[in-house]
Protein backbone atom coordinates (compact mmCIF):
# COMPACT_ATOMS: atom_id res chain seq x y z
CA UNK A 1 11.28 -10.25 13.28
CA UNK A 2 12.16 -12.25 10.81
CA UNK A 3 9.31 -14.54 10.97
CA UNK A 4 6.81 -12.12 11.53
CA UNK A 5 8.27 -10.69 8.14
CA UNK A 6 7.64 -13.98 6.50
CA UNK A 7 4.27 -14.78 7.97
CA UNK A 8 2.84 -11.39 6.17
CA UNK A 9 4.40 -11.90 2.55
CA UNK A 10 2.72 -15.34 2.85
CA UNK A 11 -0.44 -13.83 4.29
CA UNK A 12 -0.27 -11.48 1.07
CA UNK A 13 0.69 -14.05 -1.34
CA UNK A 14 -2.39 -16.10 -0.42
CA UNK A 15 -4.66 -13.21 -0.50
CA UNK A 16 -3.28 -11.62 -3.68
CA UNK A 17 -3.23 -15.06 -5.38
CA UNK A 18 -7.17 -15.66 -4.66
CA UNK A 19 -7.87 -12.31 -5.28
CA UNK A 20 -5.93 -12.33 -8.52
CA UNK A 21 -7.42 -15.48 -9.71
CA UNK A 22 -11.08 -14.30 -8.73
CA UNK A 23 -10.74 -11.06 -10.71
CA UNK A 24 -9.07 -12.77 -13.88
CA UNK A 25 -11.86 -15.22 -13.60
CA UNK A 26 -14.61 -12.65 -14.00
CA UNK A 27 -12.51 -10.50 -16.84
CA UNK A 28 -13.07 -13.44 -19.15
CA UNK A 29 -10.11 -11.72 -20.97
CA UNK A 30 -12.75 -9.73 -22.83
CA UNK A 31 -11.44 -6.05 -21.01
CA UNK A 32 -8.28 -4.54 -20.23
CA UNK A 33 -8.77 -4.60 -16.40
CA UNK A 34 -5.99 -2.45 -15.56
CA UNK A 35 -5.24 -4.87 -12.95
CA UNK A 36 -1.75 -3.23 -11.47
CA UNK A 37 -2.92 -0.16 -11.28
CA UNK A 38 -6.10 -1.06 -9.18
CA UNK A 39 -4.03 -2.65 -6.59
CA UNK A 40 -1.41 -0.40 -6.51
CA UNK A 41 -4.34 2.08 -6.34
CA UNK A 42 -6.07 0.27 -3.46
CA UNK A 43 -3.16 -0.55 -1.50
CA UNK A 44 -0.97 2.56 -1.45
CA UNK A 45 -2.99 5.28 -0.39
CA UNK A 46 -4.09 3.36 2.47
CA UNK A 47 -1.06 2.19 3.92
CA UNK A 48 0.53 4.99 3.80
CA UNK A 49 -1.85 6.74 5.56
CA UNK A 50 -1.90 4.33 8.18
CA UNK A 51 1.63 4.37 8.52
CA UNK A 52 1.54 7.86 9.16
CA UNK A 53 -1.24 7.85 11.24
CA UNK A 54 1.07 5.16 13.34
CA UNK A 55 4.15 7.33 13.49
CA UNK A 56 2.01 10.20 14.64
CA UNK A 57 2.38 12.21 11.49
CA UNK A 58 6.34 11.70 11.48
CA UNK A 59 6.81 11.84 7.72
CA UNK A 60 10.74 10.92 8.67
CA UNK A 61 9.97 7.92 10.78
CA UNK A 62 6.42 6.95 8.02
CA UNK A 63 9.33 7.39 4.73
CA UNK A 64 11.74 4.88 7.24
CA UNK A 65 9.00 2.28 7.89
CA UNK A 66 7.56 2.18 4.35
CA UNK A 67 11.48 2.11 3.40
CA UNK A 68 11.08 4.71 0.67
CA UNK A 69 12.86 8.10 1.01
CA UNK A 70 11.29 11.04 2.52
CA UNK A 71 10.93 13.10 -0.29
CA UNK A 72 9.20 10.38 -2.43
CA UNK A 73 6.57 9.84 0.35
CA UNK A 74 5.97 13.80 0.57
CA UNK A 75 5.79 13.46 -3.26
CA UNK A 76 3.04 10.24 -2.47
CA UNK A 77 1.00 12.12 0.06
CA UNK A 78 0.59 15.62 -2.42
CA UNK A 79 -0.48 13.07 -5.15
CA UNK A 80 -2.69 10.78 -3.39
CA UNK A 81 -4.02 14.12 -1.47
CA UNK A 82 -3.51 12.68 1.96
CA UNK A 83 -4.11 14.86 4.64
CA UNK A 84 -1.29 14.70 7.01
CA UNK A 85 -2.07 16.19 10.34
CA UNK A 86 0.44 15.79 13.70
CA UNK A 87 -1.40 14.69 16.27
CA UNK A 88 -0.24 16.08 20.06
């Protein structure tokens, strides 16, 4: 597990790093690119619906994985407007 674990942080840190760089690049630091907020943006509403769409609409066992409470993801998926279905 633990390996797997390591093997996606540095799959992430190469990706962010090049992406980072590449977007930097391009700003020319002429703009405030808002830079966290676009990847937070990008990132979060995706994964977490994946995650849910994983644990079957589980918000108890999506809040686990994700390892944020419960009521914080409910709080994530109202914001972000995620439809949340159970699937059967």
């Amino acid at each position: 597990m633990e390996r797997v674990s390591k093997d996606v942080r540095t799959f992430l840190q190469k990706w962010l790093d090049k992406s980072v760089k590449k977007y930097v690049g391009k700003m020319d630091g002429h703009e405030n690119g808002h830079l966290y907020d676009l990847i937070i943006g990008g990132v979060e509403k995706p994964l977490i619906q994946i995650v849910l769409e994983e644990t079957h609409g589980n918000q108890t066992q999506a809040a686990n994985i994700l390892g944020i409470n419960r009521n914080t993801l409910r709080k994530k998926i109202q914001d972000l407007n995620i439809q949340c279905q159970k699937k059967i």
